[in-house]
PDB file of N, CA and C in Angstrom:
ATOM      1  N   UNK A   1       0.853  -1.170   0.000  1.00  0.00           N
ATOM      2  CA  UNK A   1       0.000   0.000   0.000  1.00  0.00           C
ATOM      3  C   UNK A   1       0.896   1.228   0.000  1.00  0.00           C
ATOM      4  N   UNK A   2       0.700   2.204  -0.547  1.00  0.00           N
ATOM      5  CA  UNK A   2       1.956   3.558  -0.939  1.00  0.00           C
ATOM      6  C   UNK A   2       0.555   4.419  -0.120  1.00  0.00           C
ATOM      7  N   UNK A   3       1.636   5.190   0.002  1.00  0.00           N
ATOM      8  CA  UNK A   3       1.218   6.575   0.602  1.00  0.00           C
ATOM      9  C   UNK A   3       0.209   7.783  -0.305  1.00  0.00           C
ATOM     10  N   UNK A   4       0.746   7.983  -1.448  1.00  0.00           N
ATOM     11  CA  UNK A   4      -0.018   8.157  -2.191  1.00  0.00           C
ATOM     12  C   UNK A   4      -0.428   7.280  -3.116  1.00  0.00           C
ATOM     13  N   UNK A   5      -2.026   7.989  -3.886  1.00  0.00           N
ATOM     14  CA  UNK A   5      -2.476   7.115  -4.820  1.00  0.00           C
ATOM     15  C   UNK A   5      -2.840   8.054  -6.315  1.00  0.00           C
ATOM     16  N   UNK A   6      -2.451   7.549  -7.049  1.00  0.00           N
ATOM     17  CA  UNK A   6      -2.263   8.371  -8.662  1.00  0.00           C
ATOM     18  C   UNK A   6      -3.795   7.940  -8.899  1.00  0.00           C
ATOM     19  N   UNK A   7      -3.949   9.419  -9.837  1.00  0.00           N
ATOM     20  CA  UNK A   7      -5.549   9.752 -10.259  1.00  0.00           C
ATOM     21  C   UNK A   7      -5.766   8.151 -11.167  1.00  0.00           C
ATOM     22  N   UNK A   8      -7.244   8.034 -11.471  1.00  0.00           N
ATOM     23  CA  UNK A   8      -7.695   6.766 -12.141  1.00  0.00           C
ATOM     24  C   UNK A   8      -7.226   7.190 -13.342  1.00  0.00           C
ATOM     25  N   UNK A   9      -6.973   6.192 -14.535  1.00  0.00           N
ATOM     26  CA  UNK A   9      -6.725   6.849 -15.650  1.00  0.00           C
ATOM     27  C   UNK A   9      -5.715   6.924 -16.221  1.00  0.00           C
ATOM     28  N   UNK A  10      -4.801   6.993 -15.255  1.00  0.00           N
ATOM     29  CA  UNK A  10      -2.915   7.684 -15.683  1.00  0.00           C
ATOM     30  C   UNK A  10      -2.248   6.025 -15.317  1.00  0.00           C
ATOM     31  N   UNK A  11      -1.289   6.501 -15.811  1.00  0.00           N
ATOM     32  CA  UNK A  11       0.048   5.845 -15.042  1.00  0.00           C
ATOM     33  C   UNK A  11       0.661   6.001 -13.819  1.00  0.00           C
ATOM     34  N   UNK A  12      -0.068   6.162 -13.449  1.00  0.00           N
ATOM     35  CA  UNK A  12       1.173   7.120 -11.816  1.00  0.00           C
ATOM     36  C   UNK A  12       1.621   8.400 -11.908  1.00  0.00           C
ATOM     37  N   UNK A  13       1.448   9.044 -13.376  1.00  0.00           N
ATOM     38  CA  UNK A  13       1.724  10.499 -13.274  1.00  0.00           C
ATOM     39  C   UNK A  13       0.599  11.464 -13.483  1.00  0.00           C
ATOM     40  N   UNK A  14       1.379  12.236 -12.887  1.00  0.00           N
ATOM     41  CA  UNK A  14      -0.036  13.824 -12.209  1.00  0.00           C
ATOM     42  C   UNK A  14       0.418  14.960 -13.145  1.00  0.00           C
ATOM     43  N   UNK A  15      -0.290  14.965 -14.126  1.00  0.00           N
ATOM     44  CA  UNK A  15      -0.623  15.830 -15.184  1.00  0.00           C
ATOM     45  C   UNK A  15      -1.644  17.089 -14.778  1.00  0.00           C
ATOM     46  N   UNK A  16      -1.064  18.387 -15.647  1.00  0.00           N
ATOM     47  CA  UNK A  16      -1.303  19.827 -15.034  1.00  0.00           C
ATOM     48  C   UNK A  16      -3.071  19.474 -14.971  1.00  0.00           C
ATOM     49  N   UNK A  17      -3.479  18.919 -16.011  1.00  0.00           N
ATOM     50  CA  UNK A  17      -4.952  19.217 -15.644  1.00  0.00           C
ATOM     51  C   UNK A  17      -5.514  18.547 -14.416  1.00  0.00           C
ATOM     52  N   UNK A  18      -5.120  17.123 -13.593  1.00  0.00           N
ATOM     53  CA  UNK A  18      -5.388  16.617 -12.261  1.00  0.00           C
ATOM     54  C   UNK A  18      -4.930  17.733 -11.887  1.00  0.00           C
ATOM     55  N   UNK A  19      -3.671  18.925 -11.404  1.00  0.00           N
ATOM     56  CA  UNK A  19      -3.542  19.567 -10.738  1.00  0.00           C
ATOM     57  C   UNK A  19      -4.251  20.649 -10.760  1.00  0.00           C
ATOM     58  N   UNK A  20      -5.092  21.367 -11.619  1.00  0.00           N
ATOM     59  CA  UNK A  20      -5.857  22.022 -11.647  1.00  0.00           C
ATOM     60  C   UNK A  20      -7.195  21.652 -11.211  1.00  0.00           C
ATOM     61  N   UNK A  21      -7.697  20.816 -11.582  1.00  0.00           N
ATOM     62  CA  UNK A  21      -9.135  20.207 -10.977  1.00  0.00           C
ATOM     63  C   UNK A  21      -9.102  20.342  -9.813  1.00  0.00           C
ATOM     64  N   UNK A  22      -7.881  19.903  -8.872  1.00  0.00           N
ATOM     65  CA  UNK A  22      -8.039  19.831  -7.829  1.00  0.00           C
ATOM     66  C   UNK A  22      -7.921  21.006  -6.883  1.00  0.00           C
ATOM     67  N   UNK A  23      -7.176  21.789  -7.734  1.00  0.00           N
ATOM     68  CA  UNK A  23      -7.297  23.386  -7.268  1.00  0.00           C
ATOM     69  C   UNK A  23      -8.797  23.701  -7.269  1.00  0.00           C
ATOM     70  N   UNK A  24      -9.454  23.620  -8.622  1.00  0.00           N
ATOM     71  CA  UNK A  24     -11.013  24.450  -8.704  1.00  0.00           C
ATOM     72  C   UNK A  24     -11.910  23.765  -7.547  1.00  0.00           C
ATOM     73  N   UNK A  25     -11.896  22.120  -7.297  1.00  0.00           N
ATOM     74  CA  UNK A  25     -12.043  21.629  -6.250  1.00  0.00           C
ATOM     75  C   UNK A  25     -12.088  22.360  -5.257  1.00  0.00           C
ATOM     76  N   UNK A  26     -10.661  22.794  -4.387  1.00  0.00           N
ATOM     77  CA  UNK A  26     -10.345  23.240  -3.517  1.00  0.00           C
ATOM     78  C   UNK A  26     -10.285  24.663  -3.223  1.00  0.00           C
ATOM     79  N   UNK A  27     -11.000  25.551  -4.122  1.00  0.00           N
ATOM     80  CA  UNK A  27     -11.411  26.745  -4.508  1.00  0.00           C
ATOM     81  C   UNK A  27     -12.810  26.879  -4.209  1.00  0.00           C
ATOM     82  N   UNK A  28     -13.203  25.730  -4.736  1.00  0.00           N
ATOM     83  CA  UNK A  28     -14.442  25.737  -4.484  1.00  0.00           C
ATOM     84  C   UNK A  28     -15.172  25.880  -3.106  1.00  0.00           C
ATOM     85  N   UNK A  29     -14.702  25.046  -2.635  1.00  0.00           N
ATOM     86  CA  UNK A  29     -14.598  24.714  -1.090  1.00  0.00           C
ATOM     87  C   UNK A  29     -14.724  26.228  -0.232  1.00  0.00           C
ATOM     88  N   UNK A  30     -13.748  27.052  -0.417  1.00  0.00           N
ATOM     89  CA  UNK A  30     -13.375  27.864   0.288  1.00  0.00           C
ATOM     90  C   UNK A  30     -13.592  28.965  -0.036  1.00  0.00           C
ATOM     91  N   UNK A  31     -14.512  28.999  -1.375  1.00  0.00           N
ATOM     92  CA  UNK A  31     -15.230  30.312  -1.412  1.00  0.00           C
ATOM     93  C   UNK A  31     -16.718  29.772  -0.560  1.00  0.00           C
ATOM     94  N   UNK A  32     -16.949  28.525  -0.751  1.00  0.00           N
ATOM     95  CA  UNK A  32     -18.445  28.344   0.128  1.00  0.00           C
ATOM     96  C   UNK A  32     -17.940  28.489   1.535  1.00  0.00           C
ATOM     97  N   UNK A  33     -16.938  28.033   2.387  1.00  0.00           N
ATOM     98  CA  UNK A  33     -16.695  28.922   3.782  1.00  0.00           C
ATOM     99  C   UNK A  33     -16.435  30.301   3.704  1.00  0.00           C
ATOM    100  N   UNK A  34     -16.157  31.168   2.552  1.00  0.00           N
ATOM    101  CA  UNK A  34     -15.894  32.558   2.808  1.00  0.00           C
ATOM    102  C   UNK A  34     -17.204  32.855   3.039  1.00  0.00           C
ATOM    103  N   UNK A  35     -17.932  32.315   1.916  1.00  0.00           N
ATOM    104  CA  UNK A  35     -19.776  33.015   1.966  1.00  0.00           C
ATOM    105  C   UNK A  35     -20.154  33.126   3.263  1.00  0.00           C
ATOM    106  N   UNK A  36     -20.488  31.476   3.869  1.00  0.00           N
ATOM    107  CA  UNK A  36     -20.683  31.725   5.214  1.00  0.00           C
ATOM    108  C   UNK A  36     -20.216  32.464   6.370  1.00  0.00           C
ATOM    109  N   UNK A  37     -19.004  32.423   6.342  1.00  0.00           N
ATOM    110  CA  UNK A  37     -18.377  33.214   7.331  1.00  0.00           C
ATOM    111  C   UNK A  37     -18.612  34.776   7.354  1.00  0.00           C
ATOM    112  N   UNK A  38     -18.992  35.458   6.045  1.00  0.00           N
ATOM    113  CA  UNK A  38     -19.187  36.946   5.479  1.00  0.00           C
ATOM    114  C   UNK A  38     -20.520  36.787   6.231  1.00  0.00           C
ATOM    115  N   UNK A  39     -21.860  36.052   6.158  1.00  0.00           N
ATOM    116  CA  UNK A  39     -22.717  36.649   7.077  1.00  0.00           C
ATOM    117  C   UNK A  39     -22.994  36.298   8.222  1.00  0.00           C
ATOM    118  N   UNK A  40     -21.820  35.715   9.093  1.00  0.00           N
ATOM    119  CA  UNK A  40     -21.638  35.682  10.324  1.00  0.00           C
ATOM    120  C   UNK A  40     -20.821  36.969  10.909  1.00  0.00           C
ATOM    121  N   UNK A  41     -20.156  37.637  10.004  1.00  0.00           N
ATOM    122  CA  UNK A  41     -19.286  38.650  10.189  1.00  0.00           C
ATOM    123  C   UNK A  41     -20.122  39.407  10.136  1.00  0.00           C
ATOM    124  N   UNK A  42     -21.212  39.850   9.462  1.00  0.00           N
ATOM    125  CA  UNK A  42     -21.723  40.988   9.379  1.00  0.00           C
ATOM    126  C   UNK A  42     -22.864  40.958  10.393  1.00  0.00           C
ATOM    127  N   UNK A  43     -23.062  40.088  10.715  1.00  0.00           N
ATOM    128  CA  UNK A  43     -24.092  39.964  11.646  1.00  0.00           C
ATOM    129  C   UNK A  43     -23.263  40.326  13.155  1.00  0.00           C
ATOM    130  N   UNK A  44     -22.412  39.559  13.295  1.00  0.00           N
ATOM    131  CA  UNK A  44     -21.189  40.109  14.695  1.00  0.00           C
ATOM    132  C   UNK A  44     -21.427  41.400  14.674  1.00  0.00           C
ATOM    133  N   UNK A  45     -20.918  42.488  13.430  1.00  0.00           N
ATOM    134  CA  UNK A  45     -20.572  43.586  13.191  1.00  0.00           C
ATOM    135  C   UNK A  45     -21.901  44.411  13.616  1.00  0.00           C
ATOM    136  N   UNK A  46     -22.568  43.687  13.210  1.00  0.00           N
ATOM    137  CA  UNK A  46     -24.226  45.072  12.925  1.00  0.00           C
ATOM    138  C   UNK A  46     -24.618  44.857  14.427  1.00  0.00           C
ATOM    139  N   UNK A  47     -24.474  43.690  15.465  1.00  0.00           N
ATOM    140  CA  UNK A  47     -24.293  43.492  17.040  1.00  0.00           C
ATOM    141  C   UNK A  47     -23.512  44.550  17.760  1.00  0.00           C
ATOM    142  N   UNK A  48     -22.067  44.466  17.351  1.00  0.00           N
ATOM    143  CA  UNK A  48     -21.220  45.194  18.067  1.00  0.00           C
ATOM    144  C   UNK A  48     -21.658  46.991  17.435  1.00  0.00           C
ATOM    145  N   UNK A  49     -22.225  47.072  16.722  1.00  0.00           N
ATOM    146  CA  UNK A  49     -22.265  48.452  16.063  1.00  0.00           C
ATOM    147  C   UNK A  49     -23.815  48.689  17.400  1.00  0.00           C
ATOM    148  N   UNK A  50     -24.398  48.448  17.187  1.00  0.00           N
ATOM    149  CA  UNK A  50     -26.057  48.663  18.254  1.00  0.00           C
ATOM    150  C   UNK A  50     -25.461  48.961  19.913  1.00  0.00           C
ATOM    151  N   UNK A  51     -24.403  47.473  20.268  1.00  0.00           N
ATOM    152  CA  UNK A  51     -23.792  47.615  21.353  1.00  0.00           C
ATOM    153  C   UNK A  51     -23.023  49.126  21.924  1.00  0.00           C
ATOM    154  N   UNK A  52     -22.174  49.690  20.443  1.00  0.00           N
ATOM    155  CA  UNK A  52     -21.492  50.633  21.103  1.00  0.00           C
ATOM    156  C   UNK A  52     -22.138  52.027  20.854  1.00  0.00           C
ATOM    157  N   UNK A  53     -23.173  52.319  20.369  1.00  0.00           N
ATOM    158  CA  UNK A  53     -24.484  53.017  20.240  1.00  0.00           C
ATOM    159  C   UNK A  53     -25.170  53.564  21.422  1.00  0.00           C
ATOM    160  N   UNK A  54     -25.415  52.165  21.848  1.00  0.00           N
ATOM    161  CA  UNK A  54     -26.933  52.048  23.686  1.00  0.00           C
ATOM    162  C   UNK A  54     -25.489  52.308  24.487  1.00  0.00           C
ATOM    163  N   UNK A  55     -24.501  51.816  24.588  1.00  0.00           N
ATOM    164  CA  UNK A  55     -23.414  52.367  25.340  1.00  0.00           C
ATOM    165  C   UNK A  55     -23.062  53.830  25.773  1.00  0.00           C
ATOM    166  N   UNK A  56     -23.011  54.184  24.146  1.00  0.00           N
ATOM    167  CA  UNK A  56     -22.708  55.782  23.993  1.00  0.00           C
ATOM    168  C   UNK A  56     -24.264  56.531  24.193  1.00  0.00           C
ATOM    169  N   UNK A  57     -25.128  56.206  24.355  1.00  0.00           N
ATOM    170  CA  UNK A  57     -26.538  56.924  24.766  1.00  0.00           C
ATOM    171  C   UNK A  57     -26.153  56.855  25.714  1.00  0.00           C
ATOM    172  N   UNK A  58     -26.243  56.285  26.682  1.00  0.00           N
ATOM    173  CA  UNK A  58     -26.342  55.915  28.146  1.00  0.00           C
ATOM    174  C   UNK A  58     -25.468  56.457  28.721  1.00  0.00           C
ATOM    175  N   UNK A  59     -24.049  56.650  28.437  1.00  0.00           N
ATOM    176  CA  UNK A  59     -23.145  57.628  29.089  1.00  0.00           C
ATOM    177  C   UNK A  59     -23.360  59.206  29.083  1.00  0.00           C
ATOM    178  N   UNK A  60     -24.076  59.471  27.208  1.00  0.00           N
ATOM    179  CA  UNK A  60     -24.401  60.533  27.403  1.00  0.00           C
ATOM    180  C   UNK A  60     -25.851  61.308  28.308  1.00  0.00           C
ATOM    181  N   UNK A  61     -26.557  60.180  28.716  1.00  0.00           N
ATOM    182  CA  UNK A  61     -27.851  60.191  29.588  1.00  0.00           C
ATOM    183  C   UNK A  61     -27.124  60.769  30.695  1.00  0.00           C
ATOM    184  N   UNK A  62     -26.309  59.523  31.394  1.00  0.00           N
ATOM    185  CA  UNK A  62     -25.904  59.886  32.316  1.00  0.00           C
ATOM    186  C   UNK A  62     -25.254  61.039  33.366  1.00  0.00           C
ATOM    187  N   UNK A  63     -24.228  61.242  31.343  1.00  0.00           N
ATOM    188  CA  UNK A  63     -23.878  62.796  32.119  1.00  0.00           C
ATOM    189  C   UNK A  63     -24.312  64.118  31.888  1.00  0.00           C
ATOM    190  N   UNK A  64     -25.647  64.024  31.270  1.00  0.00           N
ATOM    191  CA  UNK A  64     -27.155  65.207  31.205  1.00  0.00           C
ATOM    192  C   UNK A  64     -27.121  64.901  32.572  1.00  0.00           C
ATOM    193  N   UNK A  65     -27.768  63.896  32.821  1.00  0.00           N
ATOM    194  CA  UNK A  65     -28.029  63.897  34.957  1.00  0.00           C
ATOM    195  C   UNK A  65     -27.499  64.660  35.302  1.00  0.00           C
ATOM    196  N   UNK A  66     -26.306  64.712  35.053  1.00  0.00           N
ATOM    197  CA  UNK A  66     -25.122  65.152  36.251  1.00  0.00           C
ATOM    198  C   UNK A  66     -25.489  66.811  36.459  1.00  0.00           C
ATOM    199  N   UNK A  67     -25.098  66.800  37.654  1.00  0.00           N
ATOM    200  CA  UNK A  67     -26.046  68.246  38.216  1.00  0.00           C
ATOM    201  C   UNK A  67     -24.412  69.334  37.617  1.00  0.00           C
ATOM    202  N   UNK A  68     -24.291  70.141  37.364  1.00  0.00           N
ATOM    203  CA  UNK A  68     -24.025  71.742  36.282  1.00  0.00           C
ATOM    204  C   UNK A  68     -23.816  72.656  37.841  1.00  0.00           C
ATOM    205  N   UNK A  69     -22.431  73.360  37.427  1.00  0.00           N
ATOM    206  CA  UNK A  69     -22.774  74.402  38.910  1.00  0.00           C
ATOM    207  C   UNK A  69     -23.106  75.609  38.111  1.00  0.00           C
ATOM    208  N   UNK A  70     -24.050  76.116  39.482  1.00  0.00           N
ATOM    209  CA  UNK A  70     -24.375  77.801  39.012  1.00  0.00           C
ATOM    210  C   UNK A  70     -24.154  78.596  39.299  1.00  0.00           C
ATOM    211  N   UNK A  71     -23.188  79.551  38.457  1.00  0.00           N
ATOM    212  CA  UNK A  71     -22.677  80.920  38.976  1.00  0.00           C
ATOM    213  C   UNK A  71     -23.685  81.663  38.999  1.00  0.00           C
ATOM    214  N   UNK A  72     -23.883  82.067  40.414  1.00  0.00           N
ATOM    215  CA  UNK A  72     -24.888  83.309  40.671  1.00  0.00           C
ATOM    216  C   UNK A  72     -23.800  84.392  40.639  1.00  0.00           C
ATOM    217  N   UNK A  73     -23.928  85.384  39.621  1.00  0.00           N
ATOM    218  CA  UNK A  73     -23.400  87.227  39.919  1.00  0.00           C
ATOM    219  C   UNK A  73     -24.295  88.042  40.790  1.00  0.00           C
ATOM    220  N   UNK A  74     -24.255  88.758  41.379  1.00  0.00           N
ATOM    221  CA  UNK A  74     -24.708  89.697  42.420  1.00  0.00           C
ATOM    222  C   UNK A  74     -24.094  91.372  42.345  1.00  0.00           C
ATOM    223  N   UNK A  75     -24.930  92.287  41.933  1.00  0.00           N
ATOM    224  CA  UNK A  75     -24.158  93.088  42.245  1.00  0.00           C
ATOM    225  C   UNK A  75     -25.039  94.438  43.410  1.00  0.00           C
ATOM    226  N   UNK A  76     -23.810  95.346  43.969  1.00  0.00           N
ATOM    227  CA  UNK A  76     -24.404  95.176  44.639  1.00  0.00           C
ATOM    228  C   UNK A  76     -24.342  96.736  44.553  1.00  0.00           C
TER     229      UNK A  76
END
């Protein structure tokens, strides 16, 4: 039993077009995980974008609360 095994067809030798097939093969592949992964990313993204939004409201809520000093002038 060998380690490798030569395409059906041939002699034992690996001719450019087996090496290409197996590229478009393996191209293939990994544009269908890019797809997926692109709308898991954008979905993360459009999460973390809302997150740092209600964040930034809320600090700015907070520091409307915040009590302002008042210069009273007087004259006299």
């Amino acid at each position: 039993m060998t380690a490798t095994s030569a395409p059906a067809g041939t002699d034992g030798k690996i001719t450019r077009d087996d090496i290409e097939s197996k590229l478009r093969e393996i191209q293939g592949e990994v544009d269908e995980t890019a797809e997926s992964a692109k709308g898991v990313a954008v979905a993360v993204g459009a999460a973390i974008a809302v997150g740092v939004v209600v964040v930034i409201f809320l600090l700015g809520k907070r520091r409307g609360k915040r009590g302002t000093t008042i210069v009273e002038v007087r004259r006299f």
